[in-house]
C-alpha atoms as a PDB file:
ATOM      1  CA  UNK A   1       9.539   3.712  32.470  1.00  0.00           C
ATOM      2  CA  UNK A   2       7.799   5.511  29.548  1.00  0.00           C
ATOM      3  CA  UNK A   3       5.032   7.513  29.515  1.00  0.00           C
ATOM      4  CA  UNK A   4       1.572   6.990  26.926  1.00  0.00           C
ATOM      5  CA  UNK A   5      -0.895   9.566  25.889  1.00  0.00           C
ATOM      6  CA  UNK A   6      -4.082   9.051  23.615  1.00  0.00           C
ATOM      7  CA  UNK A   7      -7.201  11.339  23.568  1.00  0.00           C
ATOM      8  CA  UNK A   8      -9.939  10.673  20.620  1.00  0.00           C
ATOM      9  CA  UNK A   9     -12.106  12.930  19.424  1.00  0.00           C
ATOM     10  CA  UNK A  10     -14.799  12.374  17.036  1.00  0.00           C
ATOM     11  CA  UNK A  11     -15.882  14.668  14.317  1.00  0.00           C
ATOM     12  CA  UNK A  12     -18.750  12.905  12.455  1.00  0.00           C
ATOM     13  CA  UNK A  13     -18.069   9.523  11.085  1.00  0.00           C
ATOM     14  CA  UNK A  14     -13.881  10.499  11.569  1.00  0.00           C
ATOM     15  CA  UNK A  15     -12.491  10.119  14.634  1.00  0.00           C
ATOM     16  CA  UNK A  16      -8.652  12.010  15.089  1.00  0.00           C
ATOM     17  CA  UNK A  17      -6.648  10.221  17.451  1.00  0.00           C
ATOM     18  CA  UNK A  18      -3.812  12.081  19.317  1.00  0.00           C
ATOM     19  CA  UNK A  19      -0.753  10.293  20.950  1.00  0.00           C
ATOM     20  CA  UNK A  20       2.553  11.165  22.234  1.00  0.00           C
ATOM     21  CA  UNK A  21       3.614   9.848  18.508  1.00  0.00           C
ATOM     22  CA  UNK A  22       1.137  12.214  16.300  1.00  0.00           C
ATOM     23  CA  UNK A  23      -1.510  12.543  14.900  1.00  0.00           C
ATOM     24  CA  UNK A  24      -3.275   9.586  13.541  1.00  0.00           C
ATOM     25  CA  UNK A  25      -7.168   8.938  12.053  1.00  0.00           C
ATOM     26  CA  UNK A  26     -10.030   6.901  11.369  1.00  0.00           C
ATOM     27  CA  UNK A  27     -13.157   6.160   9.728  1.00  0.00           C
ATOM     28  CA  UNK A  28     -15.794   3.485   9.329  1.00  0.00           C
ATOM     29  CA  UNK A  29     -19.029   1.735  11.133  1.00  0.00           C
ATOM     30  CA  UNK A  30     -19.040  -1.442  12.958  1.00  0.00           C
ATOM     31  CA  UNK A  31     -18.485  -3.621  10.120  1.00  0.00           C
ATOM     32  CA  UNK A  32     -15.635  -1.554   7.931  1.00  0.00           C
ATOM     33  CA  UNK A  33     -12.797   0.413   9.377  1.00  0.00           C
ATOM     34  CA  UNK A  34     -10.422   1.950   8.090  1.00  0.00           C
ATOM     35  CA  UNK A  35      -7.313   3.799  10.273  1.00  0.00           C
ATOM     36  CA  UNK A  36      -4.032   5.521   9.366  1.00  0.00           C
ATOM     37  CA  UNK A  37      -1.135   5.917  12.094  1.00  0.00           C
ATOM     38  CA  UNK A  38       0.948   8.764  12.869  1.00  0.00           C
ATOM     39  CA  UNK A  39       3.719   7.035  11.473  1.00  0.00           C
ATOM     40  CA  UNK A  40       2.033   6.531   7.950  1.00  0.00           C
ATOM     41  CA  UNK A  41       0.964   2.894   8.308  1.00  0.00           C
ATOM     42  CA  UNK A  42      -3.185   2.255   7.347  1.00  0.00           C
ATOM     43  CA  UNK A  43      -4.958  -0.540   8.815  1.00  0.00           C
ATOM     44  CA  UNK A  44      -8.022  -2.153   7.252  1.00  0.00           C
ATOM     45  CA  UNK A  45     -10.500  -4.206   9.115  1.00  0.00           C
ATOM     46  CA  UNK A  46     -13.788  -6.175   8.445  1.00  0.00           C
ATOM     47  CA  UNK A  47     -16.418  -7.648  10.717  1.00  0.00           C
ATOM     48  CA  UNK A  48     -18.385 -10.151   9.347  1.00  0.00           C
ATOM     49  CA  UNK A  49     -21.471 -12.118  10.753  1.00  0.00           C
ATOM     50  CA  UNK A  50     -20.679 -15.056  12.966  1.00  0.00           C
ATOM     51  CA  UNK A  51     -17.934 -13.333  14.648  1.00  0.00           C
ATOM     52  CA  UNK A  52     -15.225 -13.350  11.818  1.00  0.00           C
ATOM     53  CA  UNK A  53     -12.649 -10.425  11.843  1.00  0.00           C
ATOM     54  CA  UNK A  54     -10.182  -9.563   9.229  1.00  0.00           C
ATOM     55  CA  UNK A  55      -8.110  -6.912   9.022  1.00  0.00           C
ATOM     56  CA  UNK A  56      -4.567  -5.958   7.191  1.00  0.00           C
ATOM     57  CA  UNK A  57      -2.271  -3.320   7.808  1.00  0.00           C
ATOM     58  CA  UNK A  58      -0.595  -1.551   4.807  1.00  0.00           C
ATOM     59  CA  UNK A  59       3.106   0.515   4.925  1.00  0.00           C
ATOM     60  CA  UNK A  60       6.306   0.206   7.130  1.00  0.00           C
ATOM     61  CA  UNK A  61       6.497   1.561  10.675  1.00  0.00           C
ATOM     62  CA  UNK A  62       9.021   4.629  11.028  1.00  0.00           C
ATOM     63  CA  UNK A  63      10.253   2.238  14.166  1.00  0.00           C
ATOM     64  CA  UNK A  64       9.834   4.211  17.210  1.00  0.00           C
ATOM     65  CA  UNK A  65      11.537   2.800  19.898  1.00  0.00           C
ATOM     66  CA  UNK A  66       9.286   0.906  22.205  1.00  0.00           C
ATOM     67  CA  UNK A  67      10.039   0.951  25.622  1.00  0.00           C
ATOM     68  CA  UNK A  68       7.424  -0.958  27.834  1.00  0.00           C
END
């Protein structure tokens, strides 16, 4: 069985995210966000009225082994 760690902590509009994995962060309001991994990867998202959600995710994974 593996184990998971994650603590947040927000510094203004940036929030640094800590996990077993890194170091990754983020910034944005409810309707843009934008968030890089610990393993390089960014991920883009929009909310717009009426419930719609995009979002994209740019860059290759390092591929850490996942073990649920």
């Amino acid at each position: 069985m593996g184990w998971h760690y994650r603590k947040s902590i927000k510094v203004g509009p940036f929030r640094i995210n800590l996990s077993r994995h890194g170091v990754g962060h983020s910034f944005g309001n409810r309707r843009f966000h934008v968030s890089t991994y610990p393993d390089g990867r960014r991920h883009v998202s929009v909310r717009l009225p009426g419930g719609f959600h995009i979002g994209k995710t740019f860059g290759k994974s390092r591929g850490y082994p996942r073990h649920y």
